[in-house]
N, C-alpha and C. Protein backbone atom coordinates (compact mmCIF):
# COMPACT_ATOMS: atom_id res chain seq x y z
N UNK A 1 -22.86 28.81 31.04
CA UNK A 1 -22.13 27.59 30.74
C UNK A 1 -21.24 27.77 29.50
N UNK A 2 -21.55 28.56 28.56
CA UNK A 2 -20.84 29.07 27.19
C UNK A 2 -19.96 29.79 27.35
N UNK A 3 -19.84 30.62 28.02
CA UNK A 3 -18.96 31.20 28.78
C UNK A 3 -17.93 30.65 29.17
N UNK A 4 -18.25 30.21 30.43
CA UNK A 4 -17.48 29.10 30.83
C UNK A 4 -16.28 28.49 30.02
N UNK A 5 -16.56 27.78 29.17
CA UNK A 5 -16.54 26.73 28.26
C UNK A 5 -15.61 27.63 27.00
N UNK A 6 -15.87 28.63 26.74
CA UNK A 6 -15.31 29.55 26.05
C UNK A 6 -14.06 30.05 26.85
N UNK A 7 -14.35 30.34 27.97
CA UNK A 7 -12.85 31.05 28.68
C UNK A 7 -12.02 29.69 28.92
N UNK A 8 -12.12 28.38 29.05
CA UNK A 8 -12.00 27.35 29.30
C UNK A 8 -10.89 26.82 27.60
N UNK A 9 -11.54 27.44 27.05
CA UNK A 9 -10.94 26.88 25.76
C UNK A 9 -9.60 27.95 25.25
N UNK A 10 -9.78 29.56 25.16
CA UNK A 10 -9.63 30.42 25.18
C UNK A 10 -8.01 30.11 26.05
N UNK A 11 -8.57 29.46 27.25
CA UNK A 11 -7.00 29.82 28.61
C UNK A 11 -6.36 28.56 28.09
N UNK A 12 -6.79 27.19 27.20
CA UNK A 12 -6.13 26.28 27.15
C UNK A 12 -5.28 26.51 25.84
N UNK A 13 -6.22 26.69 25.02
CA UNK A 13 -5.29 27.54 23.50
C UNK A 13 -4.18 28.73 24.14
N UNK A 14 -4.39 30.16 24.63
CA UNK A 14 -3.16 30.42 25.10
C UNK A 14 -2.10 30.07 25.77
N UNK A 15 -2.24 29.16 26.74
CA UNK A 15 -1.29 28.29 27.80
C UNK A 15 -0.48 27.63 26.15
N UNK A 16 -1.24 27.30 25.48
CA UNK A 16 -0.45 26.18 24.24
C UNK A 16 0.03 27.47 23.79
N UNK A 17 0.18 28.06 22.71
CA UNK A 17 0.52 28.79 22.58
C UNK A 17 1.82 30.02 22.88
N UNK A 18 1.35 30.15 24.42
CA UNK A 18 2.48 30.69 25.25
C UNK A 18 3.54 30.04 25.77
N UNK A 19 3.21 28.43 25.57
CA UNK A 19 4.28 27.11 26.10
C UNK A 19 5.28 27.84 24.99
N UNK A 20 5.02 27.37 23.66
CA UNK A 20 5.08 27.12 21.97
C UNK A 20 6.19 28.34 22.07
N UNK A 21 5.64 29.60 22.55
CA UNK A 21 6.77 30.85 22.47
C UNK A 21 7.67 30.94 23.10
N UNK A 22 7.51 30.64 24.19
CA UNK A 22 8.60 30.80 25.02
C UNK A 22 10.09 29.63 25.16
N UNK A 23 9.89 28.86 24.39
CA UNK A 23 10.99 28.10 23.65
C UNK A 23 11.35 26.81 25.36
N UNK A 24 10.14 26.85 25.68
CA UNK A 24 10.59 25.82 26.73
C UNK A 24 11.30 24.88 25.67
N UNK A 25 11.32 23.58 27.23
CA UNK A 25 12.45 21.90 26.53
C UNK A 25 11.56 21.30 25.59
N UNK A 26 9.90 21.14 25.90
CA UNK A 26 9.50 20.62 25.23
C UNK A 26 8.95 20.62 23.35
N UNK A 27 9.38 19.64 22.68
CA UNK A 27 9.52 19.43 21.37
C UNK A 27 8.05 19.64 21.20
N UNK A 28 7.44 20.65 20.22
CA UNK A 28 6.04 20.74 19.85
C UNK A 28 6.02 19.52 18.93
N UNK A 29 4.76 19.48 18.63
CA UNK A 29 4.06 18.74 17.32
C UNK A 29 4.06 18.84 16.16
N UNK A 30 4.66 18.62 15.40
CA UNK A 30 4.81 18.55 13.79
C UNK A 30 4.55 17.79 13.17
N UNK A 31 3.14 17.64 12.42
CA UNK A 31 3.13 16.29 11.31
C UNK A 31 3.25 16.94 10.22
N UNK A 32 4.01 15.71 9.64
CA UNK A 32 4.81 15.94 8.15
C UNK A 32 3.13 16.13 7.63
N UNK A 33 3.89 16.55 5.80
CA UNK A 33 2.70 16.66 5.43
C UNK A 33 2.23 15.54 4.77
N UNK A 34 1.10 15.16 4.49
CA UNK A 34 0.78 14.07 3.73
C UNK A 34 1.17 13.78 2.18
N UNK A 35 1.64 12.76 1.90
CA UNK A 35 2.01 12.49 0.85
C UNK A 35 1.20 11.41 0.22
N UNK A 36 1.16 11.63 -1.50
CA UNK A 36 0.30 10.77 -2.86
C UNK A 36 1.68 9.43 -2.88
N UNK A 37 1.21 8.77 -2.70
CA UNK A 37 2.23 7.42 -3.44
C UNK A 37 1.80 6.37 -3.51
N UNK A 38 2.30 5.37 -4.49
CA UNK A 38 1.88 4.69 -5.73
C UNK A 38 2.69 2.89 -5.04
N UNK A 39 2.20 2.27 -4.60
CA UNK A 39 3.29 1.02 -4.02
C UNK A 39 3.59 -0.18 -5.64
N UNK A 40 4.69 -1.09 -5.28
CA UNK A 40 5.02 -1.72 -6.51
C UNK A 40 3.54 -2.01 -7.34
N UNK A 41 3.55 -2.51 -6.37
CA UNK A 41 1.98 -3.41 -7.11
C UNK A 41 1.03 -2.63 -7.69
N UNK A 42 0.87 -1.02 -7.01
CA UNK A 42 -0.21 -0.42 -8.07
C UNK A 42 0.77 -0.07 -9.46
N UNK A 43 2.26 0.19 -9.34
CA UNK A 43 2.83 0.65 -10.66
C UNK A 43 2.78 -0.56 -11.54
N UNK A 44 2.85 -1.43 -10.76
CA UNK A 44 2.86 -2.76 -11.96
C UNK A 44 1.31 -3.14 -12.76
N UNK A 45 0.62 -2.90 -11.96
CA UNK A 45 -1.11 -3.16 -12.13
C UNK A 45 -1.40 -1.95 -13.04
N UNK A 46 -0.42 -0.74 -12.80
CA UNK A 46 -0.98 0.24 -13.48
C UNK A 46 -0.82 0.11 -15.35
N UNK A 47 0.51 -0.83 -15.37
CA UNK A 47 1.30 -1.60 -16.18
C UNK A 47 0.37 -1.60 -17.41
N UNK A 48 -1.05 -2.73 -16.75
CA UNK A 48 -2.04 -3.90 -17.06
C UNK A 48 -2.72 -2.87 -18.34
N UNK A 49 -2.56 -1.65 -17.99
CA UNK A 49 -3.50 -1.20 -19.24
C UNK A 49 -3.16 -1.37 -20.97
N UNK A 50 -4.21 -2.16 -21.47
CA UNK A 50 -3.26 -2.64 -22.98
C UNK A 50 -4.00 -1.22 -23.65
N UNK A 51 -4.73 -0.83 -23.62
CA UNK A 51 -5.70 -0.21 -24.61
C UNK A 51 -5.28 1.33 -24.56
N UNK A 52 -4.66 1.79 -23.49
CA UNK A 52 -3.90 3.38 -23.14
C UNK A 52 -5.19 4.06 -22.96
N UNK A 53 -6.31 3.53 -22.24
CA UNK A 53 -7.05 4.71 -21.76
C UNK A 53 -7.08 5.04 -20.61
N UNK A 54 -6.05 4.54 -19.86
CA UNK A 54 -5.55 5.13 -17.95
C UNK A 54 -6.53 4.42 -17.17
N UNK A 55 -7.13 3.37 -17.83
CA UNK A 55 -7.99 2.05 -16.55
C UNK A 55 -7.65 1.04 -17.23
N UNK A 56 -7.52 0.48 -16.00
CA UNK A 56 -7.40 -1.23 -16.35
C UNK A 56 -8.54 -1.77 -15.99
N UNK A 57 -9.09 -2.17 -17.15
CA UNK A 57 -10.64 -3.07 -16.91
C UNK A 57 -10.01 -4.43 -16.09
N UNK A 58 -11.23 -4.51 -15.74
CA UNK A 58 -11.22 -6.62 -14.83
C UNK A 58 -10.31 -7.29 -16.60
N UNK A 59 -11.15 -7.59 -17.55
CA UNK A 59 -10.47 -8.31 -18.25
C UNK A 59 -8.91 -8.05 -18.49
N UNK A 60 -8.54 -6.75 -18.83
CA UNK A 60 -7.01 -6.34 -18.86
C UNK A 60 -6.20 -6.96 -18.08
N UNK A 61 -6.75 -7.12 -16.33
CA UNK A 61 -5.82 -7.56 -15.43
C UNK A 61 -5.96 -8.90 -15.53
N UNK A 62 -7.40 -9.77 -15.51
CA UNK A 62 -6.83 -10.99 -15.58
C UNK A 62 -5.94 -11.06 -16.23
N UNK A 63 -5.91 -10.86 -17.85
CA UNK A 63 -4.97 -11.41 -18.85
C UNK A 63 -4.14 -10.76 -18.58
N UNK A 64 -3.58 -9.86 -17.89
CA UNK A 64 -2.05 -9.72 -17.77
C UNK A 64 -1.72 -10.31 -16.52
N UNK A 65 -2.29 -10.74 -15.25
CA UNK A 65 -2.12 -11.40 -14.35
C UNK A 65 -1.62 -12.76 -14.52
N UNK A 66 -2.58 -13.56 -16.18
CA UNK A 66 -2.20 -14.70 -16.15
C UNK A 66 -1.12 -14.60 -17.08
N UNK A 67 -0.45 -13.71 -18.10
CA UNK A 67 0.62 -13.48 -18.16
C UNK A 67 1.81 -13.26 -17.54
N UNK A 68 1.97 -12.41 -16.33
CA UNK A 68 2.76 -12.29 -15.43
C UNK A 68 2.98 -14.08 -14.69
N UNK A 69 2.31 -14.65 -13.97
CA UNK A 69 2.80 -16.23 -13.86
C UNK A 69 3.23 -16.53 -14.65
N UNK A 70 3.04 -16.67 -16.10
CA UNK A 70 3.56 -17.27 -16.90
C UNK A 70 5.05 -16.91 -17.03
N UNK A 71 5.38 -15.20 -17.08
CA UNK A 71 6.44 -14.86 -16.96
C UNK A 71 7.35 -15.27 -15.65
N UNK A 72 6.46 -15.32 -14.90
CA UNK A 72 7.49 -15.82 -13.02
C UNK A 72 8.09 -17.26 -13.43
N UNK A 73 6.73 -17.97 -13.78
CA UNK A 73 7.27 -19.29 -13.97
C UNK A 73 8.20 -19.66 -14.91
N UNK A 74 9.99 -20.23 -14.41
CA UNK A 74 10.66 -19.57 -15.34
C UNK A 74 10.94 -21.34 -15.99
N UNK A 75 10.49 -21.92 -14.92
CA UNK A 75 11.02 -23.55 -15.08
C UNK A 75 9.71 -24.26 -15.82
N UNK A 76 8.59 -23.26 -16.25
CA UNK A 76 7.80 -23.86 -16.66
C UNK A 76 7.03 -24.98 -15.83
N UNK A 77 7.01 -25.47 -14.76
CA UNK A 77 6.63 -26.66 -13.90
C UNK A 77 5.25 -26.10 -13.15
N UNK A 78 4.53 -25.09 -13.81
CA UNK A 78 3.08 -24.50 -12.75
C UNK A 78 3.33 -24.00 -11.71
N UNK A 79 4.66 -23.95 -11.44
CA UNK A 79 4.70 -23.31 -9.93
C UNK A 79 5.43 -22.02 -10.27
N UNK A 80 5.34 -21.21 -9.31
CA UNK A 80 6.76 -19.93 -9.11
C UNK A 80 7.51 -20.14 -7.66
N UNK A 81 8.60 -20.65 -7.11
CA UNK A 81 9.58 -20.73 -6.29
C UNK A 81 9.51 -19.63 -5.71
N UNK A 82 10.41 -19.93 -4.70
CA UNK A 82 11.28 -18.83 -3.82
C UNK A 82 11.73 -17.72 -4.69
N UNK A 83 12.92 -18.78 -5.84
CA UNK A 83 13.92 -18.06 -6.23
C UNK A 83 13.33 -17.52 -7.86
N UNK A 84 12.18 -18.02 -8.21
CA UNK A 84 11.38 -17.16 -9.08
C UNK A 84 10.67 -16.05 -9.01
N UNK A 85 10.08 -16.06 -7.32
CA UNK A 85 9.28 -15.16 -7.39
C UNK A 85 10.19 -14.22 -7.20
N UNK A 86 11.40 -14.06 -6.44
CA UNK A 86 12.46 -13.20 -6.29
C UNK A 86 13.02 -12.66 -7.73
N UNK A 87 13.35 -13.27 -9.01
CA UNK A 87 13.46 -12.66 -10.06
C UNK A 87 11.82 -12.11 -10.23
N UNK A 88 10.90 -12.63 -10.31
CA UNK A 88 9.38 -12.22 -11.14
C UNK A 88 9.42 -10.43 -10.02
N UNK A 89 9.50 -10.32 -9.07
CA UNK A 89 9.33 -9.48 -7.77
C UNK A 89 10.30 -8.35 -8.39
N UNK A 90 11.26 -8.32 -8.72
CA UNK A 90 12.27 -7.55 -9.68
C UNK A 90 12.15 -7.28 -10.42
N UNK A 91 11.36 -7.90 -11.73
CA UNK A 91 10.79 -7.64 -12.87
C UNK A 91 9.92 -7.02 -12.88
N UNK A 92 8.66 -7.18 -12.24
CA UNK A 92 7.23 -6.90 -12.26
C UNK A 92 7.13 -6.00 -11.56
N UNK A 93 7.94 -5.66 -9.68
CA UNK A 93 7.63 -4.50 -8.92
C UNK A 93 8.77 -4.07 -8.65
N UNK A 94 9.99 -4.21 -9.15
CA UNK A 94 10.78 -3.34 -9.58
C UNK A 94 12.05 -3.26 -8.18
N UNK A 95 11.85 -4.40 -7.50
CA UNK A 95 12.69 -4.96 -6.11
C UNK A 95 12.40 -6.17 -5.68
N UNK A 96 13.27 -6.93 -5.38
CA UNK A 96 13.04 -8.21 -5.48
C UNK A 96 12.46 -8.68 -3.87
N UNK A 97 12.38 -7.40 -3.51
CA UNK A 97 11.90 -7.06 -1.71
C UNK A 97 10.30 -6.56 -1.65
N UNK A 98 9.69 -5.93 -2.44
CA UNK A 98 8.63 -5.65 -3.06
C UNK A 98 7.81 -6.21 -2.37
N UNK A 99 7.03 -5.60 -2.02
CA UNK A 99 5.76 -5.73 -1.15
C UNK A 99 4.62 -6.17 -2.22
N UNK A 100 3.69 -7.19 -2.72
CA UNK A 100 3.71 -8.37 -1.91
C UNK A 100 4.56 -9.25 -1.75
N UNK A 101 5.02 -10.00 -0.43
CA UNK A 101 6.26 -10.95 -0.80
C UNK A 101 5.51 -12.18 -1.20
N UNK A 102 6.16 -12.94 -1.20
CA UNK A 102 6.22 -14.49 -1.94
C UNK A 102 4.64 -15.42 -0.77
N UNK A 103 5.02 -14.62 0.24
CA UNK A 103 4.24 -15.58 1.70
C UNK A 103 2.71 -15.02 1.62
N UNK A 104 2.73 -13.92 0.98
CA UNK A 104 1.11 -13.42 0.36
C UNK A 104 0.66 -14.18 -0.46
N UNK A 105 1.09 -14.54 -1.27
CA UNK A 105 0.43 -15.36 -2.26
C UNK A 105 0.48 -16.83 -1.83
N UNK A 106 1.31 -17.54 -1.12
CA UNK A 106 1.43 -19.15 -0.88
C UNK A 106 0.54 -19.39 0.48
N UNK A 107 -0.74 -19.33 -0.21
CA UNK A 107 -1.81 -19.44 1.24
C UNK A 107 -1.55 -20.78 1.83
N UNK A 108 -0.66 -22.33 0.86
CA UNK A 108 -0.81 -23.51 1.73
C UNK A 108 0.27 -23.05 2.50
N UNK A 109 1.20 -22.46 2.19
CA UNK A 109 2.62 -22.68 3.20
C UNK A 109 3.94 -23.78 2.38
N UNK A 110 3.79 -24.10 1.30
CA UNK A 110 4.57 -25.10 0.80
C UNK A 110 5.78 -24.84 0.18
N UNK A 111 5.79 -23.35 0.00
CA UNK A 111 7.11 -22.40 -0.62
C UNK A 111 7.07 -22.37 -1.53
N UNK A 112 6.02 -22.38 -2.51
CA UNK A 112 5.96 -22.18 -4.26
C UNK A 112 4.07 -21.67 -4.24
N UNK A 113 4.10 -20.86 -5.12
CA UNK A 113 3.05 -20.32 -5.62
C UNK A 113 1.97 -20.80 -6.87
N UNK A 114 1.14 -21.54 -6.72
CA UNK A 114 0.57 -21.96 -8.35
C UNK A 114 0.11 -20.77 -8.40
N UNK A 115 -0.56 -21.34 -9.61
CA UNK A 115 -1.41 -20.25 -10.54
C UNK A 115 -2.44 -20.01 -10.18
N UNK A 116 -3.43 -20.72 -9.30
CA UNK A 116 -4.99 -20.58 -8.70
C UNK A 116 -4.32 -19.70 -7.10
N UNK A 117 -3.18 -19.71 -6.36
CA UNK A 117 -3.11 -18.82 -5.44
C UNK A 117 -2.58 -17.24 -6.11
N UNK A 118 -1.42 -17.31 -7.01
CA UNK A 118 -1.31 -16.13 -7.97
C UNK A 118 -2.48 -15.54 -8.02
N UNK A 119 -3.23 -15.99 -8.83
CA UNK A 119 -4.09 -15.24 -9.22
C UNK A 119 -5.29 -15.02 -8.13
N UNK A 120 -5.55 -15.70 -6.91
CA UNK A 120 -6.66 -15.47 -5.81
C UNK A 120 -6.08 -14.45 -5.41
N UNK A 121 -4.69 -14.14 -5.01
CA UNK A 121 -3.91 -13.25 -4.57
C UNK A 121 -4.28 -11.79 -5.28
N UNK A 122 -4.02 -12.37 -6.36
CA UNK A 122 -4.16 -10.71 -7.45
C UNK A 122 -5.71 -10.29 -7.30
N UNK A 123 -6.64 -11.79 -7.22
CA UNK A 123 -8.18 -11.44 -7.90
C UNK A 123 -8.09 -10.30 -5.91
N UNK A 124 -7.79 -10.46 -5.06
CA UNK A 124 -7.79 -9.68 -3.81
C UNK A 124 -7.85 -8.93 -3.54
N UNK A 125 -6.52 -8.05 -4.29
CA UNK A 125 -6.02 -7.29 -4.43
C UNK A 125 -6.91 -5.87 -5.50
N UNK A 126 -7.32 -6.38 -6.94
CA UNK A 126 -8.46 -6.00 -7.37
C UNK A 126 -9.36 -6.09 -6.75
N UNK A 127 -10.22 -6.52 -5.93
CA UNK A 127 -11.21 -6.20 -4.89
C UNK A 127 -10.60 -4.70 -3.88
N UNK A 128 -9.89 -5.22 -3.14
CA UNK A 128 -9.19 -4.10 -1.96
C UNK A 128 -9.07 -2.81 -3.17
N UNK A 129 -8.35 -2.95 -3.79
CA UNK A 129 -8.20 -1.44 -4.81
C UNK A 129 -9.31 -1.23 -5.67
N UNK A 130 -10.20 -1.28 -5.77
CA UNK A 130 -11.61 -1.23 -6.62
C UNK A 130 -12.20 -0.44 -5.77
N UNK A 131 -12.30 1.09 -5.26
CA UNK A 131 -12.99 1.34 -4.35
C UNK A 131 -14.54 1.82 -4.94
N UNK A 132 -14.77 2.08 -5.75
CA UNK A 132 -16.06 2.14 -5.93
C UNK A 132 -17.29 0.94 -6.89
N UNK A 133 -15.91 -0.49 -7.11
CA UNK A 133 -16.74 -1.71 -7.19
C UNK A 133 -17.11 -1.83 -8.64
N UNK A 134 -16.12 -0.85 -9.81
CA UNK A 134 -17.20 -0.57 -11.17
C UNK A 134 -16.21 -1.55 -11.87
N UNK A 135 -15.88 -2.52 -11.91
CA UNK A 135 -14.31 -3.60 -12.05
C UNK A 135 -13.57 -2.79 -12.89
N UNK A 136 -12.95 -1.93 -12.74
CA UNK A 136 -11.97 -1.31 -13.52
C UNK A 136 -10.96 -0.32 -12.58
N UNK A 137 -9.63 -0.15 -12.58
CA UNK A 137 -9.07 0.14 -11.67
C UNK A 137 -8.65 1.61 -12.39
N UNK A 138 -8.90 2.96 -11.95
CA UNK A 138 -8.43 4.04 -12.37
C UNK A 138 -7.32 4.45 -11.53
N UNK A 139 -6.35 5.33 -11.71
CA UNK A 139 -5.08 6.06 -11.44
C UNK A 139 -5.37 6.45 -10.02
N UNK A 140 -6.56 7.26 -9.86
CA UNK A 140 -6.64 7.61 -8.75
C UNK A 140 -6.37 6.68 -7.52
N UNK A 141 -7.86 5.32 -8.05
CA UNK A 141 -7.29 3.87 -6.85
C UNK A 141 -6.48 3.68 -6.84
N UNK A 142 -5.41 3.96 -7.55
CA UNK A 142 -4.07 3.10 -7.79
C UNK A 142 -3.18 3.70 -6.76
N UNK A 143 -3.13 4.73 -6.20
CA UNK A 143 -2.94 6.05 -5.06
C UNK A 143 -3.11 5.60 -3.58
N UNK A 144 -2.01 5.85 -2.80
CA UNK A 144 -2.62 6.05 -1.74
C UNK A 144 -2.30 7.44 -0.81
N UNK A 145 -2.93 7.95 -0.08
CA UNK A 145 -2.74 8.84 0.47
C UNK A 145 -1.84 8.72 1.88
N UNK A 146 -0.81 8.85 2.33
CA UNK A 146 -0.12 8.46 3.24
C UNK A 146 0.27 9.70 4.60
N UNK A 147 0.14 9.46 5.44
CA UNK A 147 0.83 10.50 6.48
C UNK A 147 1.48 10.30 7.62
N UNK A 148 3.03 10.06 7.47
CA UNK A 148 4.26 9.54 8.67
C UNK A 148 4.46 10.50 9.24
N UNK A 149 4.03 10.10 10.49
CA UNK A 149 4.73 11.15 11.66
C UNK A 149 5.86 11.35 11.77
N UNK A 150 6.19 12.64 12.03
CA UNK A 150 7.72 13.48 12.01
C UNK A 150 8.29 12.07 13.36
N UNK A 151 9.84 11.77 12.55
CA UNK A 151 10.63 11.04 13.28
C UNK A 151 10.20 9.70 13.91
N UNK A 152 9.05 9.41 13.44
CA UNK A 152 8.38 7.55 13.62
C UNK A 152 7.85 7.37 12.07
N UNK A 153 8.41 6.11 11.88
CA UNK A 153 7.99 5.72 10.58
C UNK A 153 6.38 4.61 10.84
N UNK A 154 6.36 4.37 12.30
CA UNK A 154 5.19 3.59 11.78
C UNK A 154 4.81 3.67 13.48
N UNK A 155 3.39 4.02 13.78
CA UNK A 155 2.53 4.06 15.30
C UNK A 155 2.95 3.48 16.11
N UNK A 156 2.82 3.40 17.09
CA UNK A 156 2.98 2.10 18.32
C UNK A 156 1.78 1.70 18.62
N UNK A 157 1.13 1.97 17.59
CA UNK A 157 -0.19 1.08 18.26
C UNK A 157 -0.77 -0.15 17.06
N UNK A 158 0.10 0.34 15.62
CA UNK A 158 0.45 -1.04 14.91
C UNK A 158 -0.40 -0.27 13.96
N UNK A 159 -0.88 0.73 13.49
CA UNK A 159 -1.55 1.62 12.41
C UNK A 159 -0.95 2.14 11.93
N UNK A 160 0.03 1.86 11.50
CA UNK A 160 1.23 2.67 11.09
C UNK A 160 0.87 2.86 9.39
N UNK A 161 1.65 2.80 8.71
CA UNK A 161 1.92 3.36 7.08
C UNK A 161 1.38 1.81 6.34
N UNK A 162 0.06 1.86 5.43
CA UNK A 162 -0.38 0.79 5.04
C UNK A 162 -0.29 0.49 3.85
N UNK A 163 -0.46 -0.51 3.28
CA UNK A 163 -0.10 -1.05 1.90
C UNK A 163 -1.27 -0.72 0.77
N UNK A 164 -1.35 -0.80 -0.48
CA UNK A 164 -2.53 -1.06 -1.07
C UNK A 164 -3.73 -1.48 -0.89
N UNK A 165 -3.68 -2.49 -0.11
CA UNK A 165 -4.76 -3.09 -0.04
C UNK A 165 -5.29 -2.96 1.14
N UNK A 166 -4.86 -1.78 2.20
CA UNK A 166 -5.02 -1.78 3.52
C UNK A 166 -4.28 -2.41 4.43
N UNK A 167 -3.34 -3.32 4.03
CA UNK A 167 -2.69 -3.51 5.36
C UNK A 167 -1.16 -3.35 5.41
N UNK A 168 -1.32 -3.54 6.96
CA UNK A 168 0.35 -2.93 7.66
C UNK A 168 1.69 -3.39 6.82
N UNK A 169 2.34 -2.44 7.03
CA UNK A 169 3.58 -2.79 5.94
C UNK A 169 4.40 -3.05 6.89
N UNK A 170 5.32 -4.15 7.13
CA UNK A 170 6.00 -4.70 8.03
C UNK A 170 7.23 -3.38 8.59
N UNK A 171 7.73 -3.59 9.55
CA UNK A 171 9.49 -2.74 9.87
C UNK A 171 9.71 -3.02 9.17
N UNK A 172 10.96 -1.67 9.24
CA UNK A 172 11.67 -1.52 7.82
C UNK A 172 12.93 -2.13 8.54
């Protein structure tokens, strides 16, 4: 049966192989290689460190979290707008297109952001990037490891290239 199973494997690896050489029509398989990258939100979070020892403790981020609203909010009125979070989104992640958009954080739907969804949003986000739960976010979490298939930027089966926090990053 090992045998078998061996010549079986043996004739399917050469057939691949001998396809591969002989320069038939068909396009082999190439995946790119995997790439380290850093999305707005971890460079901005990475920001959060006041103390320069390359983690951002839980306390660091609250208080720069509840700084950052303060900075969005430009009208002062508790909220951040459309057209605030679009400047704050520019400021903070460095495109005013910046992944998270405005509709992540406004869990009622009302088109402005307070400060208790801001920050549920962020407290989230520190959960999802906390991978080993010790509340402090190191360089490494801040990372994600990514791998786009040669000539598709994102699966057809909707697993495509994911965000920080694990999820799908919309078409580009």
């Amino acid at each position: 049966m090992r045998a078998h199973l061996l010549f079986f494997v043996i004739l399917l690896v050469g057939g691949t192989v001998a396809s591969a050489q002989s320069g038939g029509s068909e396009k082999s398989y190439a995946p790119s290689a995997p790439t380290i990258t850093a999305s707005p939100l971890a460079l901005a979070i990475a920001g959060f460190d006041r103390d320069g020892d390359q983690v951002v403790s839980r306390l660091e981020y609250d208080d720069q979290v509840r700084l950052s609203f303060a900075r969005g909010d430009r009208d002062g009125d508790g909220f951040i707008g459309l057209i605030e979070y679009s400047a704050w989104a520019e400021m903070a992640l460095g495109n005013s297109n910046a992944l998270p958009g405005p509709f992540n954080f406004d869990s009622n739907g009302d088109d402005k952001i307070s400060q208790s969804e801001f920050v549920a949003e962020f407290s989230r986000r520190f959960a999802a990037l906390d991978k080993n739960g010790d509340a402090r976010l190191t360089r490494s979490e801040l990372v994600t490891l990514v791998a786009i298939p040669s000539g598709d930027r994102h699966h057809r089966n909707g697993r495509g290239i994911r965000d920080e926090s694990g999820g799908p990053l919309p078409p580009p």
